[in-house]
PDB file of N, CA and C in Angstrom:
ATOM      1  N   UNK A   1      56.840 111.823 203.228  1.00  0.00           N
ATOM      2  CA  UNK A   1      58.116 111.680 202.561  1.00  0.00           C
ATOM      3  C   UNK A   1      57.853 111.256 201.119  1.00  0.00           C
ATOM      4  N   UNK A   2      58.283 111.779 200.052  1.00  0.00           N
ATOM      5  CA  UNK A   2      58.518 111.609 198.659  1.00  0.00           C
ATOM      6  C   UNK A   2      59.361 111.140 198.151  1.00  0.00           C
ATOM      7  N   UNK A   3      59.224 109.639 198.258  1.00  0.00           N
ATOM      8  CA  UNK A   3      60.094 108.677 197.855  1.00  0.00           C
ATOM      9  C   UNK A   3      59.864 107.656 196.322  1.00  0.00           C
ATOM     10  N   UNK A   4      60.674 107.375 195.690  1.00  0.00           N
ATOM     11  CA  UNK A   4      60.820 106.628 194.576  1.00  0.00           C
ATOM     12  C   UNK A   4      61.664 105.779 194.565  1.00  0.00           C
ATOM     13  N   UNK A   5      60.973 104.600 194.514  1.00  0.00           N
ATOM     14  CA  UNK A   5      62.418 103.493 194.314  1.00  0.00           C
ATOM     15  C   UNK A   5      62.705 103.268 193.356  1.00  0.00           C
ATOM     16  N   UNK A   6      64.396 102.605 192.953  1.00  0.00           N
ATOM     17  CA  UNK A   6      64.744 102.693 191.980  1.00  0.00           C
ATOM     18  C   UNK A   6      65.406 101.524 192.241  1.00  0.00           C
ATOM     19  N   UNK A   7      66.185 101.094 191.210  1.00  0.00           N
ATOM     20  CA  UNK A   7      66.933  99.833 190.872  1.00  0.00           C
ATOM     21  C   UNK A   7      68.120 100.427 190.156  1.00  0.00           C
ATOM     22  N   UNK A   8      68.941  99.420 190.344  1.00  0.00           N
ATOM     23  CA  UNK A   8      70.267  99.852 189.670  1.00  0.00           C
ATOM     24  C   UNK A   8      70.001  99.998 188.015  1.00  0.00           C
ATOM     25  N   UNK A   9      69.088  99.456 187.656  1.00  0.00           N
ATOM     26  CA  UNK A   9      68.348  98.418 185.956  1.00  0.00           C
ATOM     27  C   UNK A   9      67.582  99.644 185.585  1.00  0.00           C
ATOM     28  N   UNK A  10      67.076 100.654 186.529  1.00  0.00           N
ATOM     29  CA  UNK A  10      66.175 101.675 186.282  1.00  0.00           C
ATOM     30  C   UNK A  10      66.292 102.332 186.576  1.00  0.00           C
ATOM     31  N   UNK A  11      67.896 103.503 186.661  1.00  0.00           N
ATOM     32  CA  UNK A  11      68.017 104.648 187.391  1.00  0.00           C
ATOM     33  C   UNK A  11      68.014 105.945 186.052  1.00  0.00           C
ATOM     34  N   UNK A  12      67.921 104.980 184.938  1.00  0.00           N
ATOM     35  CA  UNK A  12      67.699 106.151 183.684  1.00  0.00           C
ATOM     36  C   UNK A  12      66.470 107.111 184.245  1.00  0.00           C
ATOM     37  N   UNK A  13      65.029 106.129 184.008  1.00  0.00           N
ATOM     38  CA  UNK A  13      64.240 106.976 184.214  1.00  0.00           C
ATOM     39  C   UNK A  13      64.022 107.823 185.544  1.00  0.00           C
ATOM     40  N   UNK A  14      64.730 107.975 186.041  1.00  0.00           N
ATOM     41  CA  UNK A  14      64.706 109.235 187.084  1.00  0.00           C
ATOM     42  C   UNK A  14      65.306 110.411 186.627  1.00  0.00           C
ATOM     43  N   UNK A  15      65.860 110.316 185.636  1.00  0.00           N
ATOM     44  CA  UNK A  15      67.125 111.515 185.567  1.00  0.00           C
ATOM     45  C   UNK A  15      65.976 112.555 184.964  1.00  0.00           C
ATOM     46  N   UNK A  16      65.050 112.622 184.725  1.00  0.00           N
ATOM     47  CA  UNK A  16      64.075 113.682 184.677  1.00  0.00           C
ATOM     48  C   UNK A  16      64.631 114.561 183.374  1.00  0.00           C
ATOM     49  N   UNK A  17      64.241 115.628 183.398  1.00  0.00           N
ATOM     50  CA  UNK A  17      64.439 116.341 181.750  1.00  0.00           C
ATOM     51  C   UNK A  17      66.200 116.657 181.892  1.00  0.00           C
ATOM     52  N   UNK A  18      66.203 117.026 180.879  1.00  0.00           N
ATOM     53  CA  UNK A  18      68.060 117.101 180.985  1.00  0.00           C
ATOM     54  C   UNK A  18      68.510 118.768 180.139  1.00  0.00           C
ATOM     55  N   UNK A  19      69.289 119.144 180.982  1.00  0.00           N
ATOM     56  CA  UNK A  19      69.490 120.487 180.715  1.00  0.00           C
ATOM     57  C   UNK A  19      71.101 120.947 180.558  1.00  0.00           C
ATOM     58  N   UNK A  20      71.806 121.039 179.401  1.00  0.00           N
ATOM     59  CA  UNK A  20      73.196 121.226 179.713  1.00  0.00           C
ATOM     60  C   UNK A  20      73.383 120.138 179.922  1.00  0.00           C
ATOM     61  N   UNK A  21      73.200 118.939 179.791  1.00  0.00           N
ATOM     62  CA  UNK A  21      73.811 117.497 179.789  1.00  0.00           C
ATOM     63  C   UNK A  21      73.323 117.183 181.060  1.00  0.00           C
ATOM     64  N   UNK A  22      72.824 118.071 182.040  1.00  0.00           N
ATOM     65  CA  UNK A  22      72.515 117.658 183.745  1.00  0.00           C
ATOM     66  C   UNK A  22      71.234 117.197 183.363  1.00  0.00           C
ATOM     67  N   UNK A  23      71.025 116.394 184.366  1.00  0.00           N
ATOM     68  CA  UNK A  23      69.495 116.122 184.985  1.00  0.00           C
ATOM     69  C   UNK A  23      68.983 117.052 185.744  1.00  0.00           C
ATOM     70  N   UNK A  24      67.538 117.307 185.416  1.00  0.00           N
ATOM     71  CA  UNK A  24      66.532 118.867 186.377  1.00  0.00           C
ATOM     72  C   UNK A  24      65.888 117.948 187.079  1.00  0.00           C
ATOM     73  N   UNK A  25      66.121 117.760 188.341  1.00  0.00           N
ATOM     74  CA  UNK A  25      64.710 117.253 188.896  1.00  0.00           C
ATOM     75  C   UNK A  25      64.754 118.431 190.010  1.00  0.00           C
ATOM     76  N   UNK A  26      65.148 119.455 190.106  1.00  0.00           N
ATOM     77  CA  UNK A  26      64.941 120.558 191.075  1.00  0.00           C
ATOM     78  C   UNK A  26      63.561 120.865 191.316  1.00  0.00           C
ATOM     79  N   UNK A  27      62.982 120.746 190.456  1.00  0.00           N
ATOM     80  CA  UNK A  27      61.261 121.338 190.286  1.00  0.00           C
ATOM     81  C   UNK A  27      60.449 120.480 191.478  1.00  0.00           C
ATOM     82  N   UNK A  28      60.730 119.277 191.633  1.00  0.00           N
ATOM     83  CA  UNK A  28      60.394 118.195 192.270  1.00  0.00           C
ATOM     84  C   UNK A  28      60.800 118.332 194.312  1.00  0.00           C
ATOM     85  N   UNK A  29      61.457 119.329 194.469  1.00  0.00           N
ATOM     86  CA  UNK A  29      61.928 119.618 196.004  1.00  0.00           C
ATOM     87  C   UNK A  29      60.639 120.201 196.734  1.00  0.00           C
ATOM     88  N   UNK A  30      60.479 120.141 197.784  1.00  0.00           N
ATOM     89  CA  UNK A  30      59.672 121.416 198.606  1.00  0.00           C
ATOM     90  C   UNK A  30      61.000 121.860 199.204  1.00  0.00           C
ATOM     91  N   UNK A  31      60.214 123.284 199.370  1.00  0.00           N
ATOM     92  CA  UNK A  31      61.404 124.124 200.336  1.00  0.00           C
ATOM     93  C   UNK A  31      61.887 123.822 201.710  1.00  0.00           C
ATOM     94  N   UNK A  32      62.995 123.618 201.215  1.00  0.00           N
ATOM     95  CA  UNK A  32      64.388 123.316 202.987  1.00  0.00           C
ATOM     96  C   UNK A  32      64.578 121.757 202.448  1.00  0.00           C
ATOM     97  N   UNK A  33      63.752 121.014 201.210  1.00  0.00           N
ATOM     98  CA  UNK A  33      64.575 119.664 201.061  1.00  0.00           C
ATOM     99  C   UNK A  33      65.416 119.412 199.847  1.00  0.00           C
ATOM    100  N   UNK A  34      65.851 118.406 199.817  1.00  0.00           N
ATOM    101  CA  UNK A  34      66.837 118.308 198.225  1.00  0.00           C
ATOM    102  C   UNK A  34      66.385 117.293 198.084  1.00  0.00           C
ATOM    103  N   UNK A  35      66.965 116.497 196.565  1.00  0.00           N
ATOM    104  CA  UNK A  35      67.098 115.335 196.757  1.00  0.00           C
ATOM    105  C   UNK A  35      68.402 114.190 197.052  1.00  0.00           C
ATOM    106  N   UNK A  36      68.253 113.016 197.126  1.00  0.00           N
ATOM    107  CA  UNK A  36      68.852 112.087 197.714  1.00  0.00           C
ATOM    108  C   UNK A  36      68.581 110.738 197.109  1.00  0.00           C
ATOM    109  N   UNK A  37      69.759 110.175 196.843  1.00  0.00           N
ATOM    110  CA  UNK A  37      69.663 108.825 196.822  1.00  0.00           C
ATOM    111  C   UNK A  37      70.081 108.184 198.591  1.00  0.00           C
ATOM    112  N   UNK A  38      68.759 107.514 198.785  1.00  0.00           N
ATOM    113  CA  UNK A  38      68.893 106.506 200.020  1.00  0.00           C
ATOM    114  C   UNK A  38      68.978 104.896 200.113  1.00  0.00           C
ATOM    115  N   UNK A  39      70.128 104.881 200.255  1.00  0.00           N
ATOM    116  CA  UNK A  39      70.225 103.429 200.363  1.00  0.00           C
ATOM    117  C   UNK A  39      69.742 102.520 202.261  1.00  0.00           C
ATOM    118  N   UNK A  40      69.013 101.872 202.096  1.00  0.00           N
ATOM    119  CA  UNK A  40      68.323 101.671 203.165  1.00  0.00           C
ATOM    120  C   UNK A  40      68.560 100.328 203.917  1.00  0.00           C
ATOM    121  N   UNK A  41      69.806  99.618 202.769  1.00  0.00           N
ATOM    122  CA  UNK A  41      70.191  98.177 203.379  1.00  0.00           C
ATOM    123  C   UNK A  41      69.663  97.298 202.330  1.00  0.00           C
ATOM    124  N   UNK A  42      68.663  97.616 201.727  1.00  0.00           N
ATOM    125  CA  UNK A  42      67.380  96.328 201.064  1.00  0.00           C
ATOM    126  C   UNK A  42      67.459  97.019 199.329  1.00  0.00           C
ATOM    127  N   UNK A  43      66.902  98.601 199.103  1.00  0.00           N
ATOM    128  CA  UNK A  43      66.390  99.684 198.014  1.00  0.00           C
ATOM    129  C   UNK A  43      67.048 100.626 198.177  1.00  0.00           C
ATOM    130  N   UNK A  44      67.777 101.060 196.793  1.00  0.00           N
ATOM    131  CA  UNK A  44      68.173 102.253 196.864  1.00  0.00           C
ATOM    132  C   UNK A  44      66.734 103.061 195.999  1.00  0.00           C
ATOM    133  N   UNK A  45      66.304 104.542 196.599  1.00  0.00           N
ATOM    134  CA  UNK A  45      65.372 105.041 196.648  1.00  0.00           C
ATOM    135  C   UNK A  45      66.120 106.749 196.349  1.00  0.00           C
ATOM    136  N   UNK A  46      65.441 107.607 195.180  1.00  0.00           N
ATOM    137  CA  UNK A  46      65.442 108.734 194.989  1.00  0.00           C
ATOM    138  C   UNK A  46      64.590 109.635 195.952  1.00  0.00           C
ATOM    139  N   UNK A  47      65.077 110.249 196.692  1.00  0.00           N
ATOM    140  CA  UNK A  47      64.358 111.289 197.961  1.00  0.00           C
ATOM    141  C   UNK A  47      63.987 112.284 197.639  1.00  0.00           C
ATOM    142  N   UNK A  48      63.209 113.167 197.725  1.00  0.00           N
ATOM    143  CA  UNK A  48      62.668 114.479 197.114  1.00  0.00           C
ATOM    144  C   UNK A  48      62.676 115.152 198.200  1.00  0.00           C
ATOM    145  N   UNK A  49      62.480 114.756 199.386  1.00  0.00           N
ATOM    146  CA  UNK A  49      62.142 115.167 201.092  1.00  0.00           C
ATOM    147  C   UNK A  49      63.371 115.200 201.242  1.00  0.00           C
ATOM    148  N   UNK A  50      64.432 114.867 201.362  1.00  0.00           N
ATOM    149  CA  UNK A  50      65.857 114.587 202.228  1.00  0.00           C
ATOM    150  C   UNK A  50      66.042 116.707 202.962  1.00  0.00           C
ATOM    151  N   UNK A  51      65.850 116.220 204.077  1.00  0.00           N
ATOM    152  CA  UNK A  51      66.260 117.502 204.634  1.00  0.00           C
ATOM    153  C   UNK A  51      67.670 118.227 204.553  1.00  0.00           C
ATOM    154  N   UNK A  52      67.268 119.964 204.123  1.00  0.00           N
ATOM    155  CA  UNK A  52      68.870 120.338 203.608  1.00  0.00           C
ATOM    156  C   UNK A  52      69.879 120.199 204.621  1.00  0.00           C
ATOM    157  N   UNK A  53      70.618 120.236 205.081  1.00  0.00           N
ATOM    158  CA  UNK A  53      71.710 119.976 206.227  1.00  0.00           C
ATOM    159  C   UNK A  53      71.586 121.766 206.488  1.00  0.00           C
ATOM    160  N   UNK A  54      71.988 121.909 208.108  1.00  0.00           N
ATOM    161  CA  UNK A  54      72.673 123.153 208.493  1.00  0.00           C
ATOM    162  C   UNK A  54      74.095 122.854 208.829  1.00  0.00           C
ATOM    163  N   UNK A  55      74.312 124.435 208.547  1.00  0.00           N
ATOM    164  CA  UNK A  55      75.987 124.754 209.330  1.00  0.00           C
ATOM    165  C   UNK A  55      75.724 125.090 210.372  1.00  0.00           C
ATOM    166  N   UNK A  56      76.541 124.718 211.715  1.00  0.00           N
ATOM    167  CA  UNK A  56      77.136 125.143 212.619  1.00  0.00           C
ATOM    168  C   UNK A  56      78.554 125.357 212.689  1.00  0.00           C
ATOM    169  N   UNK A  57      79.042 125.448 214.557  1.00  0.00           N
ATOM    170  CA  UNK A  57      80.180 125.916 214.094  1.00  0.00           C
ATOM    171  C   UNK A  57      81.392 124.455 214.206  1.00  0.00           C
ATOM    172  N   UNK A  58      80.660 123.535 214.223  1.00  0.00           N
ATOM    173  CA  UNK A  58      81.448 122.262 213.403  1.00  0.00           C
ATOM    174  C   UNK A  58      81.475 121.660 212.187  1.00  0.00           C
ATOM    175  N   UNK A  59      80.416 122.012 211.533  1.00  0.00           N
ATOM    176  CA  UNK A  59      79.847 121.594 210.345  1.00  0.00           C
ATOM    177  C   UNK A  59      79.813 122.668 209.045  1.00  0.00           C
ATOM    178  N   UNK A  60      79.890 122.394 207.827  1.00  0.00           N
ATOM    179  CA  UNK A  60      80.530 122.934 206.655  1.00  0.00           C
ATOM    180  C   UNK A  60      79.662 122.368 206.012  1.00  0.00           C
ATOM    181  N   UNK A  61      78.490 123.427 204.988  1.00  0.00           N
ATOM    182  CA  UNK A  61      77.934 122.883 204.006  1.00  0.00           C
ATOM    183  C   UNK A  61      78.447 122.814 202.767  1.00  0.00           C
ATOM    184  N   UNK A  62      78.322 122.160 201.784  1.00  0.00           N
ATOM    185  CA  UNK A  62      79.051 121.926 200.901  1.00  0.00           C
ATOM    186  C   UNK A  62      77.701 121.680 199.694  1.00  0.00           C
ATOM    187  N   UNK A  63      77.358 122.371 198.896  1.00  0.00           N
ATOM    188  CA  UNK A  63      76.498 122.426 197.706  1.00  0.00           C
ATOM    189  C   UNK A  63      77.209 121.768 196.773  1.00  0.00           C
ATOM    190  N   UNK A  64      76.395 120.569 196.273  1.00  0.00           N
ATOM    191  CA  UNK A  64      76.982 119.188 195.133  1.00  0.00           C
ATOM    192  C   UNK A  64      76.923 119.664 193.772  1.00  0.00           C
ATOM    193  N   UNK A  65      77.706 119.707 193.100  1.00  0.00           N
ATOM    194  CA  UNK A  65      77.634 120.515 191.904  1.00  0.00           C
ATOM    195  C   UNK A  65      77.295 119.037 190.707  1.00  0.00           C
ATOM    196  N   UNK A  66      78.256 117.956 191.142  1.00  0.00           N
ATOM    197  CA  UNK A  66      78.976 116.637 190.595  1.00  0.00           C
ATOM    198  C   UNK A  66      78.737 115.731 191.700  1.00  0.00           C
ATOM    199  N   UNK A  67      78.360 114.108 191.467  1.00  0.00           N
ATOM    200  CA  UNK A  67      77.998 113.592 192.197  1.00  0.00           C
ATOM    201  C   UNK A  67      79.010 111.904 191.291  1.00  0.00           C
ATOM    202  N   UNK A  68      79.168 110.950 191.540  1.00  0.00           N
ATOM    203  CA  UNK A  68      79.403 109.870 191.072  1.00  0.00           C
ATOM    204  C   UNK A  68      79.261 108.615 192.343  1.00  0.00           C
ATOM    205  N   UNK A  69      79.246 107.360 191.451  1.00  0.00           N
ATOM    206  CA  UNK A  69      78.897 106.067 192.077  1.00  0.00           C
ATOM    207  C   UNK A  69      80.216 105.525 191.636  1.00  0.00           C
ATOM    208  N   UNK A  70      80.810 104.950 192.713  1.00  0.00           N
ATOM    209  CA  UNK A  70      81.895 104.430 192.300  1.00  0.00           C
ATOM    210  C   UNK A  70      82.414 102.841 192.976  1.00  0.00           C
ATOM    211  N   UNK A  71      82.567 102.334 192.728  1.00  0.00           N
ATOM    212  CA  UNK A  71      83.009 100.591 193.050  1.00  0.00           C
ATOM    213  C   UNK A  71      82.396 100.129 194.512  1.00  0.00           C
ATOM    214  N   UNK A  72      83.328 100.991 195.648  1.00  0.00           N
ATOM    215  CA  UNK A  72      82.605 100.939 196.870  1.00  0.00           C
ATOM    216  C   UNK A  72      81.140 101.008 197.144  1.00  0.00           C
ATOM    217  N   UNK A  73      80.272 102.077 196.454  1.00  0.00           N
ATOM    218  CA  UNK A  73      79.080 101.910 196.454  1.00  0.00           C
ATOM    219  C   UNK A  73      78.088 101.223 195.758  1.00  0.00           C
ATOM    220  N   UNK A  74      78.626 100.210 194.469  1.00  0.00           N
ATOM    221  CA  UNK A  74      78.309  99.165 194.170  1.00  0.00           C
ATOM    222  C   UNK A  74      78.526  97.856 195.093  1.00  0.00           C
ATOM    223  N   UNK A  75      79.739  97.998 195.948  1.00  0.00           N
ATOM    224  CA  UNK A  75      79.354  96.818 196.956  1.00  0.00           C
ATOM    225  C   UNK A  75      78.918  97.111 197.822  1.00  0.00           C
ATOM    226  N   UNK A  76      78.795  98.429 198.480  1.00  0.00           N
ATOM    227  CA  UNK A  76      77.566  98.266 199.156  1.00  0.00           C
ATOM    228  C   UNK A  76      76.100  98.265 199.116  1.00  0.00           C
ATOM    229  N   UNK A  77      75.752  98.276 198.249  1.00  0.00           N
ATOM    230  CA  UNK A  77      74.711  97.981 197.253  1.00  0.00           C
ATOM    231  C   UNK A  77      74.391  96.342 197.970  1.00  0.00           C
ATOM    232  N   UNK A  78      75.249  95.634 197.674  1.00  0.00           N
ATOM    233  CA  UNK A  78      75.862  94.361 197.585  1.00  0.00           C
ATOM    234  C   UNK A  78      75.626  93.593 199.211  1.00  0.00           C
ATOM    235  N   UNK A  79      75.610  94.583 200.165  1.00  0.00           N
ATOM    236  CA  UNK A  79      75.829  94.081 201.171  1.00  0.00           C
ATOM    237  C   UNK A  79      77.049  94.824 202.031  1.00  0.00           C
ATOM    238  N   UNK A  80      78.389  95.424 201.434  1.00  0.00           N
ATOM    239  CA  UNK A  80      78.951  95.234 202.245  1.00  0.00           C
ATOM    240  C   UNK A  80      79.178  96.323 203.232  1.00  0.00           C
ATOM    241  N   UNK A  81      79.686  96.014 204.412  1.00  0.00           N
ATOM    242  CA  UNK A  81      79.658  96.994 205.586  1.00  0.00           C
ATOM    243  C   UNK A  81      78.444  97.365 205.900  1.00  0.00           C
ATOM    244  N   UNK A  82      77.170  96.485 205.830  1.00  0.00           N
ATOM    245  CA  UNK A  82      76.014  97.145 206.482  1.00  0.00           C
ATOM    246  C   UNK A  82      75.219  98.246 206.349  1.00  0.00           C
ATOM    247  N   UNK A  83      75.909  99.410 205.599  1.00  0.00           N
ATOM    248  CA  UNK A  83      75.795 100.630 205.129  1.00  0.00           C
ATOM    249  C   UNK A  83      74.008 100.866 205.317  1.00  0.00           C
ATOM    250  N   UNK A  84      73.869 101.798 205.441  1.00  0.00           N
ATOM    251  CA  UNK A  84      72.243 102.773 205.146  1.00  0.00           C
ATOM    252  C   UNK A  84      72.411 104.097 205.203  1.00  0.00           C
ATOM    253  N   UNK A  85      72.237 104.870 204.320  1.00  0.00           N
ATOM    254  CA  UNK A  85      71.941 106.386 204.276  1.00  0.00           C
ATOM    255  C   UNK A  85      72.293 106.581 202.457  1.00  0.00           C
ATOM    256  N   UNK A  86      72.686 107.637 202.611  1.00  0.00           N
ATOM    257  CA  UNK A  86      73.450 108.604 201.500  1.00  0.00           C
ATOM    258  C   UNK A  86      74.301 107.935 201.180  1.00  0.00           C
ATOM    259  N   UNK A  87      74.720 107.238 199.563  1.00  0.00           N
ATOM    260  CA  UNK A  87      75.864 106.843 199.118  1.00  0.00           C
ATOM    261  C   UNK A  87      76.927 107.835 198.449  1.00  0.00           C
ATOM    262  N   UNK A  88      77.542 107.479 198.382  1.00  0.00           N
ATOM    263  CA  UNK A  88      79.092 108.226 197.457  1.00  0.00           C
ATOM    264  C   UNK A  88      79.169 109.260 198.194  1.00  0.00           C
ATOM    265  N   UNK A  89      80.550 109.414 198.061  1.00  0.00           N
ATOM    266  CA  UNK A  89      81.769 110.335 198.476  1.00  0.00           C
ATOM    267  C   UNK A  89      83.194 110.791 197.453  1.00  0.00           C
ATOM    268  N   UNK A  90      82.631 110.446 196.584  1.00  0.00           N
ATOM    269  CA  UNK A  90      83.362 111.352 195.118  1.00  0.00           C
ATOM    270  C   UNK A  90      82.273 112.396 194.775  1.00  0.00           C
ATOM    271  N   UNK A  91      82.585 113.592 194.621  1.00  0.00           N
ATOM    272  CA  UNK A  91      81.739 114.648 194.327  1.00  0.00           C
ATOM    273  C   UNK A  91      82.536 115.962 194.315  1.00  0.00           C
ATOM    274  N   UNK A  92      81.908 116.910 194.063  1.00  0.00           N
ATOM    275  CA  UNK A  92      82.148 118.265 193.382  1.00  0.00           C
ATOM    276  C   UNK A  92      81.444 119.057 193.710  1.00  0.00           C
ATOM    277  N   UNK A  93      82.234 120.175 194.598  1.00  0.00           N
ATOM    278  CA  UNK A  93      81.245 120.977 194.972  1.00  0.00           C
ATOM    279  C   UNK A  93      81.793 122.291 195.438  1.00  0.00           C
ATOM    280  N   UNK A  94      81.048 123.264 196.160  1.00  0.00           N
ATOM    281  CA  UNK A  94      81.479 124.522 196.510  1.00  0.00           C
ATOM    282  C   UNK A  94      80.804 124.480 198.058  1.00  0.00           C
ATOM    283  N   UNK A  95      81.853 125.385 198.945  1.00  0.00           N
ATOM    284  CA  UNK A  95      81.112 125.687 200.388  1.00  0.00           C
ATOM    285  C   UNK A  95      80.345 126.618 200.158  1.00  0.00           C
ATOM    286  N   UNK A  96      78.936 126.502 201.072  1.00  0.00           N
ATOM    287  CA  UNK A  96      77.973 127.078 200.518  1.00  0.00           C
ATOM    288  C   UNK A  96      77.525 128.223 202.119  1.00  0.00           C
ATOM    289  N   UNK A  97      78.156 126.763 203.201  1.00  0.00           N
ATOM    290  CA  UNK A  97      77.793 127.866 204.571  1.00  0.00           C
ATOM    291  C   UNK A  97      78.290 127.312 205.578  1.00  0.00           C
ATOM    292  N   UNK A  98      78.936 127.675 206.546  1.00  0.00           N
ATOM    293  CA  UNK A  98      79.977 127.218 207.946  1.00  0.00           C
ATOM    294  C   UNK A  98      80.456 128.165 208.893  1.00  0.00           C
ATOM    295  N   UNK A  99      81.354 127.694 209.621  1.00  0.00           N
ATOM    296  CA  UNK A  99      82.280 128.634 210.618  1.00  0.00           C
ATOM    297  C   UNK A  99      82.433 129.737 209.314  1.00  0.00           C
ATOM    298  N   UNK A 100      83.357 130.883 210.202  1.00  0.00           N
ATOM    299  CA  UNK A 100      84.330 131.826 209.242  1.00  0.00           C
ATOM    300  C   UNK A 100      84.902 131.830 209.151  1.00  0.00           C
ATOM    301  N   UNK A 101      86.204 130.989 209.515  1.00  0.00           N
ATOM    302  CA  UNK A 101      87.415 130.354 209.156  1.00  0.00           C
ATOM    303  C   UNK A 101      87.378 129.574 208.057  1.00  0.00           C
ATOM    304  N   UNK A 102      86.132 128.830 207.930  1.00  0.00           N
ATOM    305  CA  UNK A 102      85.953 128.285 206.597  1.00  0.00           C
ATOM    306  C   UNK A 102      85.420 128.900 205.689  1.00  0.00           C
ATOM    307  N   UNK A 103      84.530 129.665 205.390  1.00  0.00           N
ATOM    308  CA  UNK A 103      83.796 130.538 204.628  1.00  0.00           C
ATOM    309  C   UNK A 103      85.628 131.595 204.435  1.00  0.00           C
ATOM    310  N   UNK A 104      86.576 132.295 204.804  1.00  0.00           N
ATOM    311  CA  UNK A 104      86.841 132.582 204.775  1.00  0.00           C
ATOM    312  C   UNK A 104      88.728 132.203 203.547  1.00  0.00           C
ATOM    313  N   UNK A 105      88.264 131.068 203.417  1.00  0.00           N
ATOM    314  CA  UNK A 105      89.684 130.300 202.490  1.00  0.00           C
ATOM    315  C   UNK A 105      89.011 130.117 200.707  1.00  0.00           C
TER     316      UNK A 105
END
């Protein structure tokens, strides 16, 4: 696993070269992973490994175009609710692969 920890104090230097105002760290994936911020309870950590998700026929992939950190995930940062995995749930994105009812709207 290809992990980097980071700090809230040091998440500049990850943002890797910058292209169109985005950060590139694409170069940095092996194939079938992305990356990820993992919050683990203790370190939040930049993932290079994070495995891509599949669709089935409950599940809807959704490709992140826009990503943000927003209040809630500063307190959990903090402690609260116990939290570990993937933070934030403000984001921007397009369906990428699912049922055909969804692929289909």
């Amino acid at each position: 696993m290809s992990v980097a920890p980071i700090s809230m104090s040091t998440t500049r230097k990850f943002h890797g070269r910058r292209r169109n105002g985005r950060a590139n760290l694409s170069n940095e994936c092996a194939r079938g992973t992305m990356q990820a911020l993992y919050w683990n309870g203790r370190d939040l950590r930049l993932d290079f490994s994070y495995r891509v998700p599949t669709a089935d026929r409950q599940t809807t992939v959704v490709k992140i175009h826009l990503a943000g950190i927003c209040a809630t995930d500063l307190q959990i940062f903090n402690g609260y609710m116990g939290f570990e995995g993937v933070p934030g749930h403000e984001f921007v994105g397009s369906v990428s692969e699912g049922p055909k009812q969804t692929m289909d709207r």
